[in-house]
Structures are given as C-alpha cells and as structure tokens.
PDB file of N, CA and C in Angstrom:
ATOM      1  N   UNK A   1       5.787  -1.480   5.437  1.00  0.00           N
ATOM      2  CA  UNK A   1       5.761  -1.171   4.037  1.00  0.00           C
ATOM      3  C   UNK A   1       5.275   0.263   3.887  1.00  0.00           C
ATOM      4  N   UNK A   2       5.911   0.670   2.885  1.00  0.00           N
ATOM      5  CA  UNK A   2       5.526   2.085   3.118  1.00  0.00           C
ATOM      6  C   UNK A   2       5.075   2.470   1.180  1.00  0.00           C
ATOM      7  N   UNK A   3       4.057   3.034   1.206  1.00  0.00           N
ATOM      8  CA  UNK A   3       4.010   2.907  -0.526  1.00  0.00           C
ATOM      9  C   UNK A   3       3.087   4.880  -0.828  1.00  0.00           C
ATOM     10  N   UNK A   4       3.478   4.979  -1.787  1.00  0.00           N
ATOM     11  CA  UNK A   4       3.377   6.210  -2.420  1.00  0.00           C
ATOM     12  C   UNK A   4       2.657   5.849  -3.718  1.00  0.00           C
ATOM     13  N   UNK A   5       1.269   6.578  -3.455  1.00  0.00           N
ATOM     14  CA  UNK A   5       0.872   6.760  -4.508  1.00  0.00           C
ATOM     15  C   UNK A   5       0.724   8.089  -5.249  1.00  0.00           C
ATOM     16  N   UNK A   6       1.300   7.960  -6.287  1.00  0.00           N
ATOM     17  CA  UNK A   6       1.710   8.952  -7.214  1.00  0.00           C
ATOM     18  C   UNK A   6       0.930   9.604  -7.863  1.00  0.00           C
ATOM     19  N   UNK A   7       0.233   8.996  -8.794  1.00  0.00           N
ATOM     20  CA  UNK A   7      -0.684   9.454  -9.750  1.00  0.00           C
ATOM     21  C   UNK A   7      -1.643   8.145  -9.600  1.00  0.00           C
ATOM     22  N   UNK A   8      -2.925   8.611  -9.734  1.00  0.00           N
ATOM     23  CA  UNK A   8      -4.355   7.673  -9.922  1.00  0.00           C
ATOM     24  C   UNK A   8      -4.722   8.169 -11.243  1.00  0.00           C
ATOM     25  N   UNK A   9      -4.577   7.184 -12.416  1.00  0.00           N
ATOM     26  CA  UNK A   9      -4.867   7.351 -13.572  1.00  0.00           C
ATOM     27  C   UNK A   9      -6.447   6.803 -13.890  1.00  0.00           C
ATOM     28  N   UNK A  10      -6.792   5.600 -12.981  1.00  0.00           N
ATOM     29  CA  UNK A  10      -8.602   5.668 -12.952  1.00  0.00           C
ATOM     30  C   UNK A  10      -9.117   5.458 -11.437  1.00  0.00           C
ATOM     31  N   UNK A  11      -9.358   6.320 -11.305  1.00  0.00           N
ATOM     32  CA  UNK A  11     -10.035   6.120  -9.656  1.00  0.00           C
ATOM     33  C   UNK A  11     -11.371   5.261  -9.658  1.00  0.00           C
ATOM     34  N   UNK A  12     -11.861   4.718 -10.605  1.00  0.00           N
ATOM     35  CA  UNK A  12     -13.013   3.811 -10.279  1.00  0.00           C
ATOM     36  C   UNK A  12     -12.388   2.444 -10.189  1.00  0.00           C
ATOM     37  N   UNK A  13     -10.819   2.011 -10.389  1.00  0.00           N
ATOM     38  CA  UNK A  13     -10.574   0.559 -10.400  1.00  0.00           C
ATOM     39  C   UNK A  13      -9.652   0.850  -9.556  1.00  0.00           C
ATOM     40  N   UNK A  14      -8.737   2.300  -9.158  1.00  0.00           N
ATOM     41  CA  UNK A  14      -7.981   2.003  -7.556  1.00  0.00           C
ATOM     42  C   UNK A  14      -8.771   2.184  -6.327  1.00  0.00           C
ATOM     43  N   UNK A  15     -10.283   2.626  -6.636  1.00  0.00           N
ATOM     44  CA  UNK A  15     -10.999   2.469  -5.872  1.00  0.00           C
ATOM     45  C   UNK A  15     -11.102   0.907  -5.005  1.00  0.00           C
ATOM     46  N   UNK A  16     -11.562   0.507  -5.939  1.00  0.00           N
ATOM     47  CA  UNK A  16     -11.868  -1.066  -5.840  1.00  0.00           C
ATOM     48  C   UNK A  16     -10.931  -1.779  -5.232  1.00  0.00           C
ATOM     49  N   UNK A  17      -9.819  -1.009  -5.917  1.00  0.00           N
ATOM     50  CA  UNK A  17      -8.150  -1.719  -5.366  1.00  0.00           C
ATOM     51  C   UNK A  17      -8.378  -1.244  -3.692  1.00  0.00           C
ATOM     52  N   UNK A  18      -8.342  -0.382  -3.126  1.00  0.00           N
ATOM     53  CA  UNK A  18      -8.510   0.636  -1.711  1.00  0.00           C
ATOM     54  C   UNK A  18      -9.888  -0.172  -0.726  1.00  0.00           C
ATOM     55  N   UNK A  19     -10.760  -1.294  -1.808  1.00  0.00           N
ATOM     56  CA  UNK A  19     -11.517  -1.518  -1.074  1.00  0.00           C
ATOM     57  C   UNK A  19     -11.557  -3.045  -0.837  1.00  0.00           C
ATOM     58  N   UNK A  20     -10.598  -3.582  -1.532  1.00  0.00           N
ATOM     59  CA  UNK A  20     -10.530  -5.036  -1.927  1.00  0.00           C
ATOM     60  C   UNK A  20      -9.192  -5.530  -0.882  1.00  0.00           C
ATOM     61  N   UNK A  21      -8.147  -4.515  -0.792  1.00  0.00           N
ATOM     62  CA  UNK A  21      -7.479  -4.886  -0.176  1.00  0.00           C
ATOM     63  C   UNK A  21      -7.141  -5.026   1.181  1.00  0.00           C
ATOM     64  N   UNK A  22      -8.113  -4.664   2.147  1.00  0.00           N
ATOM     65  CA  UNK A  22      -7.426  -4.142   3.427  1.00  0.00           C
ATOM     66  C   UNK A  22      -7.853  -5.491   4.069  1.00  0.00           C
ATOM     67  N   UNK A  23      -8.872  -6.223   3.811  1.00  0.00           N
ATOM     68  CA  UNK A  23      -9.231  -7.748   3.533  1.00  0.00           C
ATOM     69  C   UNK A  23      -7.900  -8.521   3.893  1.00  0.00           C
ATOM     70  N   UNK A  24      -6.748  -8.477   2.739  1.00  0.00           N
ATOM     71  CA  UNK A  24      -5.915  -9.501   2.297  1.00  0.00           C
ATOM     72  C   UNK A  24      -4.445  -9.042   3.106  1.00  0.00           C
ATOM     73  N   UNK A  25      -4.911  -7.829   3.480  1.00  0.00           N
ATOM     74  CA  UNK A  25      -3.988  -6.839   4.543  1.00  0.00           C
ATOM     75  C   UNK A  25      -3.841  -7.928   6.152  1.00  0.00           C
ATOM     76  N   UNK A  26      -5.164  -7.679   6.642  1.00  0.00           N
ATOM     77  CA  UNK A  26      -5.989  -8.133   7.319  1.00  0.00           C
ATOM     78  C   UNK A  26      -4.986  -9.544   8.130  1.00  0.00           C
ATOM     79  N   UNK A  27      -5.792 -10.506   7.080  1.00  0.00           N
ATOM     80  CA  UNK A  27      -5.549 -12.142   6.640  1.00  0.00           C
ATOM     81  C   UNK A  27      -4.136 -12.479   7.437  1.00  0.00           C
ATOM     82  N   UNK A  28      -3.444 -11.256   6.918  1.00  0.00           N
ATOM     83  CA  UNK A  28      -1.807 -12.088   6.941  1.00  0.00           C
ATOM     84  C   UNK A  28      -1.085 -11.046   8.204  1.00  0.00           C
ATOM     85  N   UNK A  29      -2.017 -10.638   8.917  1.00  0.00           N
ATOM     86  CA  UNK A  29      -1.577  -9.975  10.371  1.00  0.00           C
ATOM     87  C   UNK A  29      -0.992  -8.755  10.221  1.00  0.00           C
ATOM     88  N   UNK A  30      -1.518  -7.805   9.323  1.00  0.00           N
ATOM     89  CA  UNK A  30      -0.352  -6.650   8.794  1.00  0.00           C
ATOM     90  C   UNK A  30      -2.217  -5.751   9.103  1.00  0.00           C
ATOM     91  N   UNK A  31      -1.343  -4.449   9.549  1.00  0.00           N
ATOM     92  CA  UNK A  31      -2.415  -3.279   9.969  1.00  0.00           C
ATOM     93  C   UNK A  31      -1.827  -1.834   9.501  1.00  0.00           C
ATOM     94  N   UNK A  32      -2.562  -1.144   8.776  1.00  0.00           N
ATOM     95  CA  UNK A  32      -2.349   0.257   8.500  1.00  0.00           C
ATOM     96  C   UNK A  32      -2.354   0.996   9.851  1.00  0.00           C
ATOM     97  N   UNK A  33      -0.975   1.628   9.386  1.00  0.00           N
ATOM     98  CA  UNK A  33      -0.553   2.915  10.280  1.00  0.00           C
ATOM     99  C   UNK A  33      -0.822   3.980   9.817  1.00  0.00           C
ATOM    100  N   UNK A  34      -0.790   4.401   9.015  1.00  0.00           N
ATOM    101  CA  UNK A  34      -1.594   5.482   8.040  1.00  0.00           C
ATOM    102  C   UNK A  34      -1.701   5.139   6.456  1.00  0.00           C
ATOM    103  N   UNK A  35      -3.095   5.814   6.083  1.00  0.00           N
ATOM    104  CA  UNK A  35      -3.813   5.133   4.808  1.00  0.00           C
ATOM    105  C   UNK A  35      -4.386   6.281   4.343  1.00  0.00           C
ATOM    106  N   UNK A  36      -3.690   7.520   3.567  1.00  0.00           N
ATOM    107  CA  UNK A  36      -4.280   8.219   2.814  1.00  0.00           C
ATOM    108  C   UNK A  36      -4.661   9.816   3.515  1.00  0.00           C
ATOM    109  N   UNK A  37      -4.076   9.997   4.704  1.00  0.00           N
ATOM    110  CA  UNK A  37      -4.741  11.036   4.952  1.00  0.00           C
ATOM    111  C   UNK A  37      -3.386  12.061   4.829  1.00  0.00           C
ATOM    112  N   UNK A  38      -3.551  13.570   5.408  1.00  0.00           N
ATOM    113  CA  UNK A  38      -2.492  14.897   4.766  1.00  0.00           C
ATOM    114  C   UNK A  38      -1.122  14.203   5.199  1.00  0.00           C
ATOM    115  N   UNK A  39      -0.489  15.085   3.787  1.00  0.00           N
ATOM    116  CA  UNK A  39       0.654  14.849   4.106  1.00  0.00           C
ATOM    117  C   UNK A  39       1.598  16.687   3.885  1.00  0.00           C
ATOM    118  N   UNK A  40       2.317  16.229   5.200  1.00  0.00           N
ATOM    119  CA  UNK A  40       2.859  17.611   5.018  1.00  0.00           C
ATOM    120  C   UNK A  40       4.428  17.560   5.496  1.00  0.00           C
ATOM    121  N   UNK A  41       4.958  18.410   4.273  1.00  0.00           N
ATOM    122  CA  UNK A  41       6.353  18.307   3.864  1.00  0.00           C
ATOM    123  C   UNK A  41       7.124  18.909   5.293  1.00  0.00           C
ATOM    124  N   UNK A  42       8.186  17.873   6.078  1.00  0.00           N
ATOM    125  CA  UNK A  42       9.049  18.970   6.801  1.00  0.00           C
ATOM    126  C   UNK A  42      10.347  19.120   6.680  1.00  0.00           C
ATOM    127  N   UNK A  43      10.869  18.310   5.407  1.00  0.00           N
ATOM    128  CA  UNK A  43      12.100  18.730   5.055  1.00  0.00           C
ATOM    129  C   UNK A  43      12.256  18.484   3.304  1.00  0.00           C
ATOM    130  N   UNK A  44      13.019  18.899   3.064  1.00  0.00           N
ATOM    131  CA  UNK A  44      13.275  18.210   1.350  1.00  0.00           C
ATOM    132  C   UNK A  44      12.247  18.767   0.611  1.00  0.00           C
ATOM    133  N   UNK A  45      12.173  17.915  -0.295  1.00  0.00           N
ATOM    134  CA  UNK A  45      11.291  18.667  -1.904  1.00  0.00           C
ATOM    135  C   UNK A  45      10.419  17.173  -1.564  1.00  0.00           C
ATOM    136  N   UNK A  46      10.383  16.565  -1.097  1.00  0.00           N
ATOM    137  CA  UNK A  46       9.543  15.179  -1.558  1.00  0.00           C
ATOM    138  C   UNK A  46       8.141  15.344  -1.172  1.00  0.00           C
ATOM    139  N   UNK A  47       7.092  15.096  -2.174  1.00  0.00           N
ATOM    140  CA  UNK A  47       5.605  16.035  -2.097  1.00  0.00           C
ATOM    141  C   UNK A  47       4.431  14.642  -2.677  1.00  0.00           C
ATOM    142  N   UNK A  48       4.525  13.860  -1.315  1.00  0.00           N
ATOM    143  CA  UNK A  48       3.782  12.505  -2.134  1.00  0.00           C
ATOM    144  C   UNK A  48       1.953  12.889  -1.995  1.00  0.00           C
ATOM    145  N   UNK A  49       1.277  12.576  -3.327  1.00  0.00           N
ATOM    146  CA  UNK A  49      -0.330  13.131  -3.114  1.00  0.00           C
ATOM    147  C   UNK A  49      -0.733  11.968  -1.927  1.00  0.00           C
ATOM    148  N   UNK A  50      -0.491  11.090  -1.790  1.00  0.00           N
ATOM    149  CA  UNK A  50      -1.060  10.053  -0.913  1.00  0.00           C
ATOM    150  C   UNK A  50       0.036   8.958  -0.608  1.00  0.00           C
ATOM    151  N   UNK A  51      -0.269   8.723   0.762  1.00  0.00           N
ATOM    152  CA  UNK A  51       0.931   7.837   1.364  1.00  0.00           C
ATOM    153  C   UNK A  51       0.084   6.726   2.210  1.00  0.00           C
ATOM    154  N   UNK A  52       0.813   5.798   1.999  1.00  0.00           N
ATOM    155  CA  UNK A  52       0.269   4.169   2.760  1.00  0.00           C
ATOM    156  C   UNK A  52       1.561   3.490   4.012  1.00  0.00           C
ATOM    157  N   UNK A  53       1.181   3.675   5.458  1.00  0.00           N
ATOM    158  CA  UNK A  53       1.689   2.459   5.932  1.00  0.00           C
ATOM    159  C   UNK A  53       1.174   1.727   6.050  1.00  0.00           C
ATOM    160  N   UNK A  54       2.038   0.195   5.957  1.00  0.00           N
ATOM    161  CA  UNK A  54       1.568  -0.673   6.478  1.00  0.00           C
ATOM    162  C   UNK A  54       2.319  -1.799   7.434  1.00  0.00           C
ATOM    163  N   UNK A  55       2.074  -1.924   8.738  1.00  0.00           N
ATOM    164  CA  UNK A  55       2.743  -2.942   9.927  1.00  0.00           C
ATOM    165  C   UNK A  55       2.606  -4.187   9.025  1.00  0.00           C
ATOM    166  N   UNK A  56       3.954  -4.817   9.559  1.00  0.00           N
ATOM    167  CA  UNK A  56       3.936  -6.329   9.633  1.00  0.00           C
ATOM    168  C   UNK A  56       4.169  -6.970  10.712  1.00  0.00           C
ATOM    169  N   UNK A  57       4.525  -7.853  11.248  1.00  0.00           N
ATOM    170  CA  UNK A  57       4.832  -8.108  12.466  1.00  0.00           C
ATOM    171  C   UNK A  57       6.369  -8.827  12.071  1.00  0.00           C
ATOM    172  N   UNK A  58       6.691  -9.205  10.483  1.00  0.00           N
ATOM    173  CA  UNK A  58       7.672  -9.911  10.076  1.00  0.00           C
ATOM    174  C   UNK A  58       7.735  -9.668   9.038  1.00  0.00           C
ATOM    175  N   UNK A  59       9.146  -9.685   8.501  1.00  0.00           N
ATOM    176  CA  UNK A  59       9.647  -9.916   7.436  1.00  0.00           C
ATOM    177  C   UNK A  59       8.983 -10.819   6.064  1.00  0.00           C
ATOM    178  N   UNK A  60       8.981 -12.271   6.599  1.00  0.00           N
ATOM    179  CA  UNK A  60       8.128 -13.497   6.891  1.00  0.00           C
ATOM    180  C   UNK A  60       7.195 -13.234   6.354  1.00  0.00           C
ATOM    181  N   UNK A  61       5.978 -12.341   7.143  1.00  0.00           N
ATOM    182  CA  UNK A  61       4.408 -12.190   7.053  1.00  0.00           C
ATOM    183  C   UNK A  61       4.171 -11.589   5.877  1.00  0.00           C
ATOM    184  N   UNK A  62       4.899  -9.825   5.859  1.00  0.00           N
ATOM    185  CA  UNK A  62       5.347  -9.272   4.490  1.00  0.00           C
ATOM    186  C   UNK A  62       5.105  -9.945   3.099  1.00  0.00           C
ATOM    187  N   UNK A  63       6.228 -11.311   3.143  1.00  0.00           N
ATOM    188  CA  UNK A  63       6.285 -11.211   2.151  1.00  0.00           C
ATOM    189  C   UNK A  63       4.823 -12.701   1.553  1.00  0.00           C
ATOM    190  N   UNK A  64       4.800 -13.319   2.863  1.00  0.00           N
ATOM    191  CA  UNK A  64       3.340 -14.151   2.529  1.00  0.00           C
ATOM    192  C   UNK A  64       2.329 -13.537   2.528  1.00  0.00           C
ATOM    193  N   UNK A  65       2.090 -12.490   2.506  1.00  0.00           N
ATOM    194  CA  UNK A  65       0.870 -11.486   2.139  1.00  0.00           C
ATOM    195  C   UNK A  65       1.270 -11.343   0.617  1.00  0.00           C
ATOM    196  N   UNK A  66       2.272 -10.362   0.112  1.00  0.00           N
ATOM    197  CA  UNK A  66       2.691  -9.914  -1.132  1.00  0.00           C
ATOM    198  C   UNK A  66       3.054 -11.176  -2.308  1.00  0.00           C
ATOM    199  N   UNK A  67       3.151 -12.079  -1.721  1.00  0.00           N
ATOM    200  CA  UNK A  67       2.900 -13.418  -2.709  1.00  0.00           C
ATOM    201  C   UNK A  67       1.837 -14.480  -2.759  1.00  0.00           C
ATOM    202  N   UNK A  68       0.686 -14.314  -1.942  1.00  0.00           N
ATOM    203  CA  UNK A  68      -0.191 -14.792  -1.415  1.00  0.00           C
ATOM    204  C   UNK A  68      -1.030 -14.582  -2.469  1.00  0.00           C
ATOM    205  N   UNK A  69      -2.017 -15.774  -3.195  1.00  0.00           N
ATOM    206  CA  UNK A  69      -2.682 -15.755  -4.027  1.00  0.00           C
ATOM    207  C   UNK A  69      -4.041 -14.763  -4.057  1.00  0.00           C
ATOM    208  N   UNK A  70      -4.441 -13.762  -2.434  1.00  0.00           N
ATOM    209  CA  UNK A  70      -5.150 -13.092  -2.068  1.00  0.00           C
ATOM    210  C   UNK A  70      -5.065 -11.760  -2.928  1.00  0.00           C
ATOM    211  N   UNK A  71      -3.542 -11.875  -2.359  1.00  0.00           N
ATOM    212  CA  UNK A  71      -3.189 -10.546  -2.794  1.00  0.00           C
ATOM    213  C   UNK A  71      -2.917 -10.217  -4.182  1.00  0.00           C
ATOM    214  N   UNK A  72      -2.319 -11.347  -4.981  1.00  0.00           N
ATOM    215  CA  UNK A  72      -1.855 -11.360  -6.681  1.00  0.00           C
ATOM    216  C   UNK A  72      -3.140 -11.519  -7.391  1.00  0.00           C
ATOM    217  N   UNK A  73      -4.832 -11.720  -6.928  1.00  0.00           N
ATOM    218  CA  UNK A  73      -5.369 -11.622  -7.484  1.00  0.00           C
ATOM    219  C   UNK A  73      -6.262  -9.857  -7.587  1.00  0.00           C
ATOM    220  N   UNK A  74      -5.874  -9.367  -6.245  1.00  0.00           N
ATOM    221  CA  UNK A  74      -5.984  -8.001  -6.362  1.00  0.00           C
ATOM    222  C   UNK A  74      -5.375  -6.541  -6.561  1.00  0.00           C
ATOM    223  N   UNK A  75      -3.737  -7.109  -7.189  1.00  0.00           N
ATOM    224  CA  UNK A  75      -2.871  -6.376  -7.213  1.00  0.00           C
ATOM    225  C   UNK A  75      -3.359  -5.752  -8.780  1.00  0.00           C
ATOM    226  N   UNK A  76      -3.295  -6.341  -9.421  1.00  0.00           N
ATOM    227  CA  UNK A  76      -3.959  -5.662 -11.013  1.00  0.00           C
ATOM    228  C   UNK A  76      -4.972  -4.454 -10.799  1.00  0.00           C
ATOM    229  N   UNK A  77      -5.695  -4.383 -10.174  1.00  0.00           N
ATOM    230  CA  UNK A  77      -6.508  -2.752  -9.937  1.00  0.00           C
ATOM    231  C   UNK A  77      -5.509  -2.243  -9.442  1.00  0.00           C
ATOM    232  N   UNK A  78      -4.462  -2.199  -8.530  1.00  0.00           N
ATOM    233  CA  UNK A  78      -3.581  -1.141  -8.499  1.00  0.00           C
ATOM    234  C   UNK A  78      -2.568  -0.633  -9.809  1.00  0.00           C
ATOM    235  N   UNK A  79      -1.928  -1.954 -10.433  1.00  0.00           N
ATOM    236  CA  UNK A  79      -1.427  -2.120 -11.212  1.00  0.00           C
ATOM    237  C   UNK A  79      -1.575  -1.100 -12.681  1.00  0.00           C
ATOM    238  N   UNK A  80      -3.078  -1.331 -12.856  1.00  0.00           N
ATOM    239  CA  UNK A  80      -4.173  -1.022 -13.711  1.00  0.00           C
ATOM    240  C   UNK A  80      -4.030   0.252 -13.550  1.00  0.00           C
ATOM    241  N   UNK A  81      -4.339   1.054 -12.337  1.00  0.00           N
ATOM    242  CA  UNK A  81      -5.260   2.540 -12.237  1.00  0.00           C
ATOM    243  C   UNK A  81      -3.886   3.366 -11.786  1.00  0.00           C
ATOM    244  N   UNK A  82      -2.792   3.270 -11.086  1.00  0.00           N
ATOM    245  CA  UNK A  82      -2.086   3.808 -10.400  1.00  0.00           C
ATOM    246  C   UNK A  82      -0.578   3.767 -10.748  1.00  0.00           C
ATOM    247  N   UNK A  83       0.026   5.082 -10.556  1.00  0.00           N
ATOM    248  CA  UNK A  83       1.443   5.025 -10.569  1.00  0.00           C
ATOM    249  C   UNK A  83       2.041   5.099  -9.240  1.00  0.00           C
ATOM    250  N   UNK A  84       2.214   4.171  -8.662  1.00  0.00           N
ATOM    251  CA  UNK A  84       3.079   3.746  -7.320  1.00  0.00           C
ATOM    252  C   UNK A  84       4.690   3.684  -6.839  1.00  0.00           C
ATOM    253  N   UNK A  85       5.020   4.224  -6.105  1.00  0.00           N
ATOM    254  CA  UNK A  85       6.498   3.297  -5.063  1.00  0.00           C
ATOM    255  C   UNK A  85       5.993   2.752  -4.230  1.00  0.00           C
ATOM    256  N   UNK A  86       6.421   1.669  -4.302  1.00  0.00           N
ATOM    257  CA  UNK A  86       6.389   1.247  -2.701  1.00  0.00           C
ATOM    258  C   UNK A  86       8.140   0.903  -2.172  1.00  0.00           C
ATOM    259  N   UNK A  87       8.125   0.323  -0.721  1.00  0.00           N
ATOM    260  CA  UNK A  87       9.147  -0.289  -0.203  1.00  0.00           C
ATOM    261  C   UNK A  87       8.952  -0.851   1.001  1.00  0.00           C
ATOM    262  N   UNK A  88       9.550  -1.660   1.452  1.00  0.00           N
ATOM    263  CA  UNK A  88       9.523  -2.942   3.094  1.00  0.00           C
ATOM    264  C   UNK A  88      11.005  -2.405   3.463  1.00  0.00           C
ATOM    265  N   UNK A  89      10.699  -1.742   4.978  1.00  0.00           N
ATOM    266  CA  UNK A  89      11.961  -1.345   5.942  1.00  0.00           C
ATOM    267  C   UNK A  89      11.734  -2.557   6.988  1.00  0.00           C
ATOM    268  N   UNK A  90      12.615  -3.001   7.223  1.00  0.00           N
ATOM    269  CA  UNK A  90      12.634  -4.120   8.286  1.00  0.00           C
ATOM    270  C   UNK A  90      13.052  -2.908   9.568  1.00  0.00           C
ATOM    271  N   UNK A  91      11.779  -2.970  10.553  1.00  0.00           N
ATOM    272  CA  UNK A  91      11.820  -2.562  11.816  1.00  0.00           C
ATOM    273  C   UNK A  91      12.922  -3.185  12.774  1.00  0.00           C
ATOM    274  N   UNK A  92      12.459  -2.584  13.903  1.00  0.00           N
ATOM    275  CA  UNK A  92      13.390  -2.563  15.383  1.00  0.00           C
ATOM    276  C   UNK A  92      13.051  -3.921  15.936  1.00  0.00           C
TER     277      UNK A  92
END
C-alpha cells in the first residue's frame, strides 16, 4: 500500500492517527517500508510532502486489516485531520 499524505489540516488528531495505527498495522502482518521520511523527486512534477509504505504479505491480509474493526475504529483521525491518496499494488 502505498499512501500520500497531502495536506495535514490538524496535526494534533493525525498525530494520534500516526500513533494509533502502526498497532493495527502490526496485528494483521503488514510492516512499513517507509513512513514519512525525505522525499526526493527523480522524474516528473509529482512532489508528495509525506509518503507511507506499507508490506502485506497478501492481497487477503490487506484487505482484513483495512476492514478490520481495529482499523475502522482508527481511520477517522486520518479521515478527520488529513488530505490523503492512497493505493494497494499487488506485488511479485
């Protein structure tokens, strides 16, 4: 999963979101590949302030994390504070 965060409209509740979630990340066998640190442009115009991977091991796991009552109860602080993309590339 790969997600872009855009704009942080309150950083005291995507905080919470950044600290609540890696928990529910965790749970369902999925591990950050990168979580927030530089990003630097090497082709195109695309200029994201902050970028999120995240491993799954499955398709499967993906999506029982992202519907998982763990996670739908902590998705609202992102929801709340942040203007996001995300997307799920099914690996090799």
């Amino acid at each position: 999963m790969i997600i872009e965060a855009k704009e942080i409209m309150d950083r005291a509740k995507y905080g919470e979101y950044i600290e609540k979630v890696p928990r529910t990340i965790e749970k369902f066998g999925g591990k950050y590949l990168a979580r927030g640190g530089q990003v630097t442009v090497v082709s195109g115009d695309w200029k994201p302030a902050r970028l999120i991977v995240v491993e799954f091991a499955s398709m499967e796991k993906f999506h029982a994390w992202w519907r998982s009552p763990e996670y739908r109860a902590v998705a609202p602080f992102r929801e709340q504070s942040a203007k996001t993309n995300a997307i799920v590339v099914e690996g090799i």
